[in-house]
Protein backbone atom coordinates (compact mmCIF):
# COMPACT_ATOMS: atom_id res chain seq x y z
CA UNK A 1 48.56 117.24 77.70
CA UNK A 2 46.54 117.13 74.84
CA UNK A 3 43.72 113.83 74.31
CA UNK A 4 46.04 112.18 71.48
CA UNK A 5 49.11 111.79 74.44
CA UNK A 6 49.68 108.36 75.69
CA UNK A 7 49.33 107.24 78.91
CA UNK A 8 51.90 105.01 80.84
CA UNK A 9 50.58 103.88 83.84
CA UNK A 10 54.08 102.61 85.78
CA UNK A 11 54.12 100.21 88.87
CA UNK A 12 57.54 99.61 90.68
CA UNK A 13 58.32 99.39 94.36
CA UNK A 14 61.57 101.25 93.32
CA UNK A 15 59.85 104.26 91.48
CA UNK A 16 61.78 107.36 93.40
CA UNK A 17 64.77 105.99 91.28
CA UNK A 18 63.57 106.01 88.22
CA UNK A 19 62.88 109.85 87.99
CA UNK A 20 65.14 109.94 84.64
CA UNK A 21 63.20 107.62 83.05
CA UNK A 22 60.31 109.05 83.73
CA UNK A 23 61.60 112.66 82.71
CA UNK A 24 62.90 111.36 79.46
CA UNK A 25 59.22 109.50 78.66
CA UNK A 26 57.72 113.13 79.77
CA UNK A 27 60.52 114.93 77.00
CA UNK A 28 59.48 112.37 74.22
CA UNK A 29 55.40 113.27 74.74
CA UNK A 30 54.46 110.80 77.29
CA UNK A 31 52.08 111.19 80.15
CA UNK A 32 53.43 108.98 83.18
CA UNK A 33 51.46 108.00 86.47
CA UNK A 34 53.07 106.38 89.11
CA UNK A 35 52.64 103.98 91.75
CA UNK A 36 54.90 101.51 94.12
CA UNK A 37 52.60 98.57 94.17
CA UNK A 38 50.05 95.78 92.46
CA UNK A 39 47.22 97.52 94.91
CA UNK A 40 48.00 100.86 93.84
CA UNK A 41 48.18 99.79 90.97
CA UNK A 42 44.65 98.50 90.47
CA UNK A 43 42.76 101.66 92.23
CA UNK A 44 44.74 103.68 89.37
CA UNK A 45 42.76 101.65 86.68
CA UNK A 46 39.65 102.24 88.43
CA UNK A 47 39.76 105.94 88.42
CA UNK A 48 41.80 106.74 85.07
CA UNK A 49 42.23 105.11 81.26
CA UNK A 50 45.51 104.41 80.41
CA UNK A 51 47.31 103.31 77.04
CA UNK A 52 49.92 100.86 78.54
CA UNK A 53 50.89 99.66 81.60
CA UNK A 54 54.49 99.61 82.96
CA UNK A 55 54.92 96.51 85.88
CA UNK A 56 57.76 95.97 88.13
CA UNK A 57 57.18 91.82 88.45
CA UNK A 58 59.12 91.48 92.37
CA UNK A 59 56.74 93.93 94.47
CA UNK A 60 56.02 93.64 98.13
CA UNK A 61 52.18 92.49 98.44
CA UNK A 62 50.74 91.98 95.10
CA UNK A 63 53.24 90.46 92.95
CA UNK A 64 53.84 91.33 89.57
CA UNK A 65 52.06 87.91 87.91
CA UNK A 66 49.78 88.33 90.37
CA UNK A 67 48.72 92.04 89.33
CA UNK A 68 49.18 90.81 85.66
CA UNK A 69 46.51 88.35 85.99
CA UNK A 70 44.08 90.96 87.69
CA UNK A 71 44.95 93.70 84.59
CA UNK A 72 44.37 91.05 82.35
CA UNK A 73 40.82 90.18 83.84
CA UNK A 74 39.49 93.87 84.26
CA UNK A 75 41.53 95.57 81.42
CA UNK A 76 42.67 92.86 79.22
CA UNK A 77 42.98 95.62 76.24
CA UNK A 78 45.45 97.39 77.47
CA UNK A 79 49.32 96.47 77.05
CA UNK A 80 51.46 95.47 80.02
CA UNK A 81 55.02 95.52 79.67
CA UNK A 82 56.72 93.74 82.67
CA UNK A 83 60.11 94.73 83.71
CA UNK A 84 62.04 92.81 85.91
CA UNK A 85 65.33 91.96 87.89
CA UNK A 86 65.09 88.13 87.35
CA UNK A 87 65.61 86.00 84.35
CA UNK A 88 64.54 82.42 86.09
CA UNK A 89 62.67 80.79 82.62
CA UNK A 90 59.23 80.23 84.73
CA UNK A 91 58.69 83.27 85.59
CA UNK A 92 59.47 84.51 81.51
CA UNK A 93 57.18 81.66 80.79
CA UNK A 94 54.31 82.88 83.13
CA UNK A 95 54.71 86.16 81.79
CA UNK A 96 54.53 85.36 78.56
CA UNK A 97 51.46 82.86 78.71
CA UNK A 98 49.53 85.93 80.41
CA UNK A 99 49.87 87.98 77.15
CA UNK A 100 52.46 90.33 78.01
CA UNK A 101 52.87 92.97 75.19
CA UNK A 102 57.16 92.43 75.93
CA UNK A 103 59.31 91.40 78.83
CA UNK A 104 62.51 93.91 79.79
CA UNK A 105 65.19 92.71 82.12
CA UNK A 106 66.55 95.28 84.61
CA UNK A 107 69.04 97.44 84.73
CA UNK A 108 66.89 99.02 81.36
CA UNK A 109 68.00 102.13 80.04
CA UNK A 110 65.26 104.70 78.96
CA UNK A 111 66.07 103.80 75.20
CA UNK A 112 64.72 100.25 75.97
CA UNK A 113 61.37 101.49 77.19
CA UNK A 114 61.10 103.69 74.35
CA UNK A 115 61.43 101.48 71.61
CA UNK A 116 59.24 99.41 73.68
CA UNK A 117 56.33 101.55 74.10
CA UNK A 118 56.75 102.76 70.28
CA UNK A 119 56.83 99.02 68.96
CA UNK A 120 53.25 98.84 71.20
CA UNK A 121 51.93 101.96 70.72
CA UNK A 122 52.85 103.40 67.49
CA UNK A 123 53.65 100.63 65.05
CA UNK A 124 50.47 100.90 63.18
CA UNK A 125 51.08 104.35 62.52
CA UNK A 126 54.64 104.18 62.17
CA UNK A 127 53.95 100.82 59.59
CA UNK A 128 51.54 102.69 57.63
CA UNK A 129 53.74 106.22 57.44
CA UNK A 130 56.84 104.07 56.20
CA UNK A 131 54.47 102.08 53.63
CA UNK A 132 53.20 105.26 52.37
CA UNK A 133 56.22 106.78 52.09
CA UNK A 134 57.26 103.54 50.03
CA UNK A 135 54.92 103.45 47.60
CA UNK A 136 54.56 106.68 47.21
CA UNK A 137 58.55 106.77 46.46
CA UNK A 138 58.15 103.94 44.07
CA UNK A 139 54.42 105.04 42.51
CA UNK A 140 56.08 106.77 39.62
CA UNK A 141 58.04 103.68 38.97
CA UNK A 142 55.15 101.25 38.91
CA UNK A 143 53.10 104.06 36.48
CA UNK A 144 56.26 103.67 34.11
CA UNK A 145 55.91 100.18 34.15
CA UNK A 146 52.00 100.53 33.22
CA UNK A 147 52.69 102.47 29.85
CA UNK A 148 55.28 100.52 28.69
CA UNK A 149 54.35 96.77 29.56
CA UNK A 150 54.66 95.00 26.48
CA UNK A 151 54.44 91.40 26.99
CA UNK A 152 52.80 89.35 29.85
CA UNK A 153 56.20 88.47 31.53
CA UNK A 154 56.18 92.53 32.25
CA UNK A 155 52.44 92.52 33.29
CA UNK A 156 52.70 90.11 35.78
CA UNK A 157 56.15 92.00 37.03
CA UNK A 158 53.15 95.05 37.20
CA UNK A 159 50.49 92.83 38.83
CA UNK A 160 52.40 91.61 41.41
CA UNK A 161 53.98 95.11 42.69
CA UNK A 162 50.30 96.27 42.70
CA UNK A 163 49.21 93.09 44.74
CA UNK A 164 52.05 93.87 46.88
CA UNK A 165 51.19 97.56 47.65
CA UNK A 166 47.71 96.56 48.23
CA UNK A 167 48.40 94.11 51.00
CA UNK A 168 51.19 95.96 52.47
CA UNK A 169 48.75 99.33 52.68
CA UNK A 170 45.67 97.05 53.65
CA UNK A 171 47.75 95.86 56.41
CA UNK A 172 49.10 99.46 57.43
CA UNK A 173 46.04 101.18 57.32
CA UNK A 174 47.50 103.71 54.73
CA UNK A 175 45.55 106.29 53.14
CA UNK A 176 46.98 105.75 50.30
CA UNK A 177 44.14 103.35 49.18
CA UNK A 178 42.86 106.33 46.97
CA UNK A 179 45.85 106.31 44.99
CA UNK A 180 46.71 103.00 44.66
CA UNK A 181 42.77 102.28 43.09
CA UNK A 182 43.58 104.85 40.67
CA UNK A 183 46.66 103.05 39.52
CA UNK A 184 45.06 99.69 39.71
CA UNK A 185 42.48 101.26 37.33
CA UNK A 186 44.95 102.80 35.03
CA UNK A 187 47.03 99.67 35.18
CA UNK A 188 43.50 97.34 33.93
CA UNK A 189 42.61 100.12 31.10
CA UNK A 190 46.34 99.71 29.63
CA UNK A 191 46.34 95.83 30.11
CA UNK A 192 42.95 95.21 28.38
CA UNK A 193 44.49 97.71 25.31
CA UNK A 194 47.08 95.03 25.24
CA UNK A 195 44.98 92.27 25.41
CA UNK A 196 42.82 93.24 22.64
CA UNK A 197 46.13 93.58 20.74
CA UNK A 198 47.36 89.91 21.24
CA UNK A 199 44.88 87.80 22.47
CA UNK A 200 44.29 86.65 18.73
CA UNK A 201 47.84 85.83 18.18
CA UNK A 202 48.24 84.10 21.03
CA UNK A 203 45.84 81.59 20.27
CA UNK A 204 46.73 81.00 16.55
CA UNK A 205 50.41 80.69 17.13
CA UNK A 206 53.18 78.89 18.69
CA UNK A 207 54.53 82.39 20.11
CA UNK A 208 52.24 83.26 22.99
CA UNK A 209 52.28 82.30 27.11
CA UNK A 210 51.47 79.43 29.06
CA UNK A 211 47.89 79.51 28.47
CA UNK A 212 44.66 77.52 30.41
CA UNK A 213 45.37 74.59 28.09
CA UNK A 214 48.63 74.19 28.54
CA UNK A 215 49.01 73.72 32.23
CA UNK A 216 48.81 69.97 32.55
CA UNK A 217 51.38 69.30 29.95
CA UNK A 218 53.73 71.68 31.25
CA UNK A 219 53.27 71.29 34.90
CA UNK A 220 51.86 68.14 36.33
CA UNK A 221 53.80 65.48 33.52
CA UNK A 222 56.69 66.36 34.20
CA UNK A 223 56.63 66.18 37.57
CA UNK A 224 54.70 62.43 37.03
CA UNK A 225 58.25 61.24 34.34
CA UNK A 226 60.35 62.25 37.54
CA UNK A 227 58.16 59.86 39.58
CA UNK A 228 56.50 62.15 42.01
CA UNK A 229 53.56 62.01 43.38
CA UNK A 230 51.65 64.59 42.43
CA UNK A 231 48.17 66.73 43.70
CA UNK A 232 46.48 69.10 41.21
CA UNK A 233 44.89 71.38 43.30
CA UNK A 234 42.71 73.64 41.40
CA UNK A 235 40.63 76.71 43.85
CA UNK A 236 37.99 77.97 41.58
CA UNK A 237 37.89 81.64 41.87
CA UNK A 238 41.48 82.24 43.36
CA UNK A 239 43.20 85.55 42.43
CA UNK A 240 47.05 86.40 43.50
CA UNK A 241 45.99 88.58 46.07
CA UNK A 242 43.76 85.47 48.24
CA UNK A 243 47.01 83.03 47.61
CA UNK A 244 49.44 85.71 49.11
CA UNK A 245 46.91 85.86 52.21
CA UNK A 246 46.57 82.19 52.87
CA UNK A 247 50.37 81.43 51.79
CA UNK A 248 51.85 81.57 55.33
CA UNK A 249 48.90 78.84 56.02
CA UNK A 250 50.87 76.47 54.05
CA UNK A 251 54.32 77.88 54.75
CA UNK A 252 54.92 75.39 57.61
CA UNK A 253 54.40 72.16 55.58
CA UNK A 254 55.66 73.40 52.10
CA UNK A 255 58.50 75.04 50.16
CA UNK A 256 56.54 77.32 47.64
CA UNK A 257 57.68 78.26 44.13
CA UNK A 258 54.91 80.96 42.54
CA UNK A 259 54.61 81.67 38.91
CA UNK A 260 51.51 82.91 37.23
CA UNK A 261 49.82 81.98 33.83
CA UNK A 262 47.71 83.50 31.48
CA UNK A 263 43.50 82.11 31.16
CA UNK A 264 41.92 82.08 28.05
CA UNK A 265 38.58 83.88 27.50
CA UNK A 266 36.19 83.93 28.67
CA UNK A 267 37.62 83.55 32.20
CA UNK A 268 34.75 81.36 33.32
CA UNK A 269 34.80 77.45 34.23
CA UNK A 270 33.33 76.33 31.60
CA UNK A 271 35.82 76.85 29.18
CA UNK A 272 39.10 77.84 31.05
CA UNK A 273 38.43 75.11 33.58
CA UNK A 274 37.63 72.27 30.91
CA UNK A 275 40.72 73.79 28.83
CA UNK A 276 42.79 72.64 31.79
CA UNK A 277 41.45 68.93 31.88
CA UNK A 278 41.04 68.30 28.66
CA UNK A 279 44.49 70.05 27.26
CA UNK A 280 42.65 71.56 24.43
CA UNK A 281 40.53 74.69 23.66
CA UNK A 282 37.56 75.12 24.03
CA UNK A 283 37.01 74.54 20.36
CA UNK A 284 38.70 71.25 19.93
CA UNK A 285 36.92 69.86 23.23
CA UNK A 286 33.26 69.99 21.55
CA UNK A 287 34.87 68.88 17.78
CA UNK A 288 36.64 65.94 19.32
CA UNK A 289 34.71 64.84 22.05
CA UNK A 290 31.05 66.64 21.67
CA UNK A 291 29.51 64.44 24.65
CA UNK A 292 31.61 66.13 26.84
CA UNK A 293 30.78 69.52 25.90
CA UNK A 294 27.93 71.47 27.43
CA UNK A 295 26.49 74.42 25.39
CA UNK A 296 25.64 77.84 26.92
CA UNK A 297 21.99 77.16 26.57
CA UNK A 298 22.07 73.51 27.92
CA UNK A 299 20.44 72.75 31.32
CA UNK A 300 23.31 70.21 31.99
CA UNK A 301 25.94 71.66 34.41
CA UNK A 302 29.13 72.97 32.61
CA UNK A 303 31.40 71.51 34.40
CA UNK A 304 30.47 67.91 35.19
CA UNK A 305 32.75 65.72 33.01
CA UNK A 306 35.91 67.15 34.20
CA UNK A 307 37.14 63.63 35.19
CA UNK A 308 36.70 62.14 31.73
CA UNK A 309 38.26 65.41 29.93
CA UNK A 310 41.66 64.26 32.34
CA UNK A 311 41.44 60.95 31.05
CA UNK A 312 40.95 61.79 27.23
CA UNK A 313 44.14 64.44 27.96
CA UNK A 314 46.31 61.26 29.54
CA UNK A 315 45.25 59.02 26.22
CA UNK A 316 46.24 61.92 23.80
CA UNK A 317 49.95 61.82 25.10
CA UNK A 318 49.29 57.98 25.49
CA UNK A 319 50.32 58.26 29.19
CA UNK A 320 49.40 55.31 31.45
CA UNK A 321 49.34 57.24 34.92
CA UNK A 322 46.29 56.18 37.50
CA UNK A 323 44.57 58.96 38.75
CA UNK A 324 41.96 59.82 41.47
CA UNK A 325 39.33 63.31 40.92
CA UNK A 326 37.43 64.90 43.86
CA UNK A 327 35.40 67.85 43.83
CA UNK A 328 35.03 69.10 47.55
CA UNK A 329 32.29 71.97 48.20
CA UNK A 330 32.43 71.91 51.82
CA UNK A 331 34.41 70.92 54.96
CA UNK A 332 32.62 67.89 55.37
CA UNK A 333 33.93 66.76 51.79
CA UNK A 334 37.47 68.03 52.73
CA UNK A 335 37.25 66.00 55.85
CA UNK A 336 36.12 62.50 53.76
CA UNK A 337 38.85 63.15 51.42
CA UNK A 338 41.90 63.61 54.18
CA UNK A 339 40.33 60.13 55.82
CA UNK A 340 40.06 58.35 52.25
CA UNK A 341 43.58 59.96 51.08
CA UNK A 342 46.02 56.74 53.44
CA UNK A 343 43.99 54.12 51.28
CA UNK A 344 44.92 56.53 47.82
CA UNK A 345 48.10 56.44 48.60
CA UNK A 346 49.07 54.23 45.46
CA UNK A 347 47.36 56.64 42.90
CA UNK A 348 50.24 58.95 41.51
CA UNK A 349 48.03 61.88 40.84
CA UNK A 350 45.46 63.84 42.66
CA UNK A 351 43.47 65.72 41.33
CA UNK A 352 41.21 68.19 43.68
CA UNK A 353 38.77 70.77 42.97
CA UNK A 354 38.22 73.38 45.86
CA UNK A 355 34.42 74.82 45.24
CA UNK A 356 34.42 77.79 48.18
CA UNK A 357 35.81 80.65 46.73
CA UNK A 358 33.46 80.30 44.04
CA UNK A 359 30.61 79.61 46.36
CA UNK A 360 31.35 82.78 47.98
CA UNK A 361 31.52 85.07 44.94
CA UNK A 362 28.18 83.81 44.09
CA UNK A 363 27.01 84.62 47.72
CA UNK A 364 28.84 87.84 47.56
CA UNK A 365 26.41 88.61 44.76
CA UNK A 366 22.99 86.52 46.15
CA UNK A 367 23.34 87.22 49.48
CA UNK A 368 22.50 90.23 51.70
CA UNK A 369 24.91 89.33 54.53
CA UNK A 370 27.47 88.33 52.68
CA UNK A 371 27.66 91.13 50.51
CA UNK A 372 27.75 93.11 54.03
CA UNK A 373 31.25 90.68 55.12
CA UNK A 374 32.56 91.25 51.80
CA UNK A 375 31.91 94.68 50.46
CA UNK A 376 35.68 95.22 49.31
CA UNK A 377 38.63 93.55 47.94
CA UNK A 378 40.50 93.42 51.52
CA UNK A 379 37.31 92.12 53.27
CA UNK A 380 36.68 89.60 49.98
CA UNK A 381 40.58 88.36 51.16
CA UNK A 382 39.86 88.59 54.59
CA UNK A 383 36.90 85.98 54.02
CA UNK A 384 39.08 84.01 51.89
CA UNK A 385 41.89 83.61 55.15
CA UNK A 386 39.10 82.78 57.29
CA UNK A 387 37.87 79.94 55.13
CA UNK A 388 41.06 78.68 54.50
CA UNK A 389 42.29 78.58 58.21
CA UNK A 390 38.96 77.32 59.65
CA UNK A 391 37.88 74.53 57.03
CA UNK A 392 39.16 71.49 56.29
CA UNK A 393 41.88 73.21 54.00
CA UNK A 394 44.69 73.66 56.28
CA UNK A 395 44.45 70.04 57.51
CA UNK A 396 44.13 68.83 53.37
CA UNK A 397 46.83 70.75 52.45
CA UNK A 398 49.18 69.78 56.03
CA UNK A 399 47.92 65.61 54.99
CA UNK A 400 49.42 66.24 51.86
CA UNK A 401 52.35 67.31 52.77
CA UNK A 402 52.82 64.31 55.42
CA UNK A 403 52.51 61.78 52.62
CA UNK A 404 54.69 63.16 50.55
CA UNK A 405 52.94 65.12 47.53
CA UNK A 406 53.93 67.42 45.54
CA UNK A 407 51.43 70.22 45.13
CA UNK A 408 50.40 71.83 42.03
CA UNK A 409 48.23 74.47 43.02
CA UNK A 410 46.50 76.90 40.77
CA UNK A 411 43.23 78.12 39.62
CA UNK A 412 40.81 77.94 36.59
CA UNK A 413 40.39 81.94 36.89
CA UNK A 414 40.16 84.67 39.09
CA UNK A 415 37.54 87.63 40.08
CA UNK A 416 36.80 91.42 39.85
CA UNK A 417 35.08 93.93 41.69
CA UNK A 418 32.73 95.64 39.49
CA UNK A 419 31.15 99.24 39.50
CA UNK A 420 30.38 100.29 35.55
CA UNK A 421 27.22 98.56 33.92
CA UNK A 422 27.39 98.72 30.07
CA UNK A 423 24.31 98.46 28.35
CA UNK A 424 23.82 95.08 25.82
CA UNK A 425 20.99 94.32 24.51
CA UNK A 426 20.70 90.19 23.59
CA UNK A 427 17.89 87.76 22.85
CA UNK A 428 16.29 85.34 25.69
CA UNK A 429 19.28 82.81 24.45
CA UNK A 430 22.24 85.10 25.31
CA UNK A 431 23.95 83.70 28.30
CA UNK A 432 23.20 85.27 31.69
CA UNK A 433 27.50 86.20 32.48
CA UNK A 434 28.01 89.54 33.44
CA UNK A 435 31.74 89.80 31.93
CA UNK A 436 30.63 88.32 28.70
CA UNK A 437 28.18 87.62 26.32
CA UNK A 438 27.63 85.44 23.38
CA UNK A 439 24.86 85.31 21.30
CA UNK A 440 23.38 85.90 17.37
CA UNK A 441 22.06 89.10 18.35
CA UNK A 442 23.72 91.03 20.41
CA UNK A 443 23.57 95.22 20.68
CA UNK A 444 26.58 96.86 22.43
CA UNK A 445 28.64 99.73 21.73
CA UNK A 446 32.31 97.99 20.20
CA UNK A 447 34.55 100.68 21.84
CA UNK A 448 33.32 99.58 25.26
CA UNK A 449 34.12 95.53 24.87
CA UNK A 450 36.92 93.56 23.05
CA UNK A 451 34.41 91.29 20.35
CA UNK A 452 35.06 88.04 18.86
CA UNK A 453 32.68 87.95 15.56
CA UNK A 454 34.24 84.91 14.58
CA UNK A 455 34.79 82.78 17.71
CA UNK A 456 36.32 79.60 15.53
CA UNK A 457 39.50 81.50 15.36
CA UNK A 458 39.81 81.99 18.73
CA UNK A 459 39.39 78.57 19.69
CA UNK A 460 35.90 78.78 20.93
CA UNK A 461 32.84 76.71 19.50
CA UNK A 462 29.55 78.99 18.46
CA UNK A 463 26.38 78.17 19.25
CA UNK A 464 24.84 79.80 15.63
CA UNK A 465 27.29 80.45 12.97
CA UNK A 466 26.55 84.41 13.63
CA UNK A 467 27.17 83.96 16.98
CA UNK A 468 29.87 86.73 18.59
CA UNK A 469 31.35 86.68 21.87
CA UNK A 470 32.25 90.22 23.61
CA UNK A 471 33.96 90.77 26.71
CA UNK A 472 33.87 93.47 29.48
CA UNK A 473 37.13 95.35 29.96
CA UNK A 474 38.07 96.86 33.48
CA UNK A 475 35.91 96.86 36.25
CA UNK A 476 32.61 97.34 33.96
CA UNK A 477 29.86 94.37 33.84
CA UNK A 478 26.92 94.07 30.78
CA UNK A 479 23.67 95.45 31.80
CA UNK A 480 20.46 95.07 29.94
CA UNK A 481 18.02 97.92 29.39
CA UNK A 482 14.86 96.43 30.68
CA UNK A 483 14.91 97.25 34.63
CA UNK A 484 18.21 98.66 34.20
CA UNK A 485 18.19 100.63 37.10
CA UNK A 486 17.20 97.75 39.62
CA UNK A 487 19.60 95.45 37.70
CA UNK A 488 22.94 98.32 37.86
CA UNK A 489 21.80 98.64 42.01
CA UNK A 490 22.12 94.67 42.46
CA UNK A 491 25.75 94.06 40.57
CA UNK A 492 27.36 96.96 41.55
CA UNK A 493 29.73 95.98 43.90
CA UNK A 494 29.87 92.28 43.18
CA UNK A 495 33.00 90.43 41.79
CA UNK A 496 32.31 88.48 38.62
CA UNK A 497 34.43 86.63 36.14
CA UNK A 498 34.53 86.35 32.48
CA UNK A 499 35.98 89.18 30.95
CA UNK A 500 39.32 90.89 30.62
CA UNK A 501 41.25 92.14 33.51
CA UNK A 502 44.77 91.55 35.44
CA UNK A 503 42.64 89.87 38.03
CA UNK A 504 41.09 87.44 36.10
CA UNK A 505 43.43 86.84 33.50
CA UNK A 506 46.87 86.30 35.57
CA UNK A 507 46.01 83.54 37.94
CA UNK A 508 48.63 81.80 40.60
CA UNK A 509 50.65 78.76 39.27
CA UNK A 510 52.34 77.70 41.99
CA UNK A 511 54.69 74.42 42.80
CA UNK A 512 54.49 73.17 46.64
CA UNK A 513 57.22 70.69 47.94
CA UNK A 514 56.74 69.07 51.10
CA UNK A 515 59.23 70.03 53.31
């Protein structure tokens, strides 16, 4: 037998008459030991390493629970599959609150216990050889898509197959994870052509998609004239891929209806996020109501009137609806919120700002063991799961739910990995964002960015009337000259926001109703 064959270790007090089962395991590659009680049983795990353990559960002397329990303290890695002639409930239940990896009731035929020890040996390997096979069927599909996407209905059809591949080969430990990244790539270098090509149009004309401005009007009012009651949850940072991972969190409390929508540029809070509250651009926020805008070069925060830039949206469409803000950067704040939400339960519309994600990107990049827990996209998700199962979130979002709202939950923008510094050179006012730059000044080869020399008609106010803004495309992230070197060895790796990709430009939109 070779080192890759499995190795069934099988226990039964009737094991002379089960020589055809144990043949046909031997045919179909199986290495089988044998033994006719718990005792036996035990002494074999002493002296050999097996893959998965077979247990008869009515054996003279040890019983089969009894045996279970003692596996399950010495050897609790390795699979036990109890077989047995009784089908009394307590004895299922016992078995089943030890772990058990299945539960067959005799007479079993040898097809049973092969399906059995593939579903707990093999289904890695036979998940990740069918989700190869997949994608690699429909690969040539998805690269047809790429080249002729032509509006953002189509790219998002495109992002979401590639979000889907991703998870489903993350989850099967493919190799395909090559290939897909190569698609992904190809997939970013067409949509930023295409962005280039109609992000000005978009923004000058009534022909264009649901944009970072828009989403109030078209998603919270009307649910507020229909007399819900209403929770605008907005996760900073939150791409497709992170929702998909912590939707069956939520899947218990909430029927879930996902869209996406397109963020203006740049993709970064300060003007996509105060685009949402205030239901303008960026633009008409600082003509209109200057106090409330914060310039790049302005110690204030950026984002710290968000609760007056909802009010000034509700007075523009002379709406009367009450309305509570929260911004919660931790589980503590979560916590406060769920014990504060009972005596809120009046107020027709929530509106909650989830820091974390955000707080983590900005680890990811400060941080040395961070950057160590989230050094790809899948361990980036992974981290996002983990916060959202282990915070207050679950618990928020569950509270919710209980009282009735209906959840709005989206984001201001999302993230990318990136791995391709591009050399700009700015004065000491250019803004310190990696994905995009605005300043008077600014050096940078104009094949490598998508530039905005006259910001006013794209909705964005300029610090100096020569100011331009330009944007990194793909995974690439502005690097200057000075220490360049150092500088490249830092970011590399990190995810950032403000520029043009599928990840930060086609964010999650989606409507929860409390089942």
């Amino acid at each position: 037998m070779s080192n890759n064959t499995p190795k069934i270790l099988w226990a039964d007090d009737e094991i002379d008459l089960l020589k055809p089962h144990i043949l046909f395991l031997k045919a179909k590659g199986y290495e089988v030991d044998t033994v006719s009680n718990g005792r036996d049983a035990l002494d074999a795990l002493q002296s050999a390493r097996y893959s998965l353990i077979l247990l008869d559960e009515n054996m003279p002397g040890l019983s089969g629970l009894e045996t279970l329990a003692r596996i399950n303290q010495l050897h609790p890695d390795i699979p036990v599959i109890m077989i047995t002639k009784s089908e009394e409930e307590n004895i299922m239940n016992q078995a089943i609150g030890n772990q058990i990896a299945d539960y067959l009731i005799k007479p079993v035929n040898p097809n049973q216990i092969l399906l059995s020890l593939k579903k707990n040996l093999h289904s890695t390997e036979l998940v990740a050889r069918q989700a190869s096979s997949s994608y690699q069927q429909e690969f040539q599909q998805i690269s047809s898509l790429i080249n002729s996407a032509s509006s953002v209905e189509e790219w998002i059809e495109v992002y979401r197959l590639l979000v889907y591949w991703e998870l489903k080969l993350a989850d099967s430990d493919s190799q395909m994870d090559e290939m897909l990244l190569l698609q992904k790539r190809d997939a970013n270098a067409n949509f930023c052509k295409f962005v280039k090509r109609n992000y000005e149009d978009w923004v000058t004309s009534d022909e264009h998609p649901m944009m970072s401005h828009e989403v109030f009007r078209r998603t919270v009012f009307p649910l507020l004239d229909k007399g819900e009651k209403v929770c605008f949850v907005l996760i900073d940072n939150f791409r497709l891929d992170q929702w998909r991972i912590v939707q069956p969190l939520l899947s218990e409390f909430f029927n879930m209806e996902e869209n996406l929508y397109t963020t203006i540029l740049p993709t970064s809070t300060q003007y996509a996020r105060n685009a949402i509250f205030a239901g303008l651009m960026p633009l008409q926020i600082a003509t209109m109501y200057p106090q409330y805008w914060v310039d790049e070069d302005e110690d204030e925060g950026l984002n710290i009137h968000e609760s007056k830039l909802i009010q000034t949206q509700l007075d523009r469409f002379r709406r009367k609806d009450r309305f509570a803000y929260t911004k919660i950067n931790d589980s503590q704040g979560g916590e406060k919120f769920i014990r504060q939400l009972s005596k809120m339960a009046d107020i027709p519309l929530q509106v909650l700002v989830l820091n974390f994600i955000d707080m983590l990107s900005h680890a990811r990049t400060e941080s040395k063991m961070i950057r160590e827990l989230a050094n790809s996209d899948a361990a980036y998700r992974s981290l996002t799961e983990s916060w959202f199962r282990h915070s207050s979130a679950v618990d928020l979002f569950r509270r919710l739910a209980e009282m009735g709202y209906k959840v709005i939950l989206t984001t201001d923008h999302g993230t990318i990995r990136v791995d391709n510094p591009i050399k700009v050179v700015g004065d000491r006012n250019t803004n310190t964002n990696l994905r995009y730059k605005v300043g008077k000044n600014l050096n940078y080869n104009a094949k490598q960015v998508y530039e905005m020399k006259d910001p006013k008609r794209f909705g964005l106010p300029a610090p100096n009337l020569s100011s331009t803004f330009i944007y990194a495309l793909n995974e690439d992230f502005f690097s200057y000259p000075n220490n360049y070197n150092y500088y490249v060895q830092y970011y590399t790796g990190t995810f950032q926001h403000g520029g043009i990709s599928l990840q930060e430009m086609l964010v999650p939109l989606v409507t929860l109703t409390p089942k």
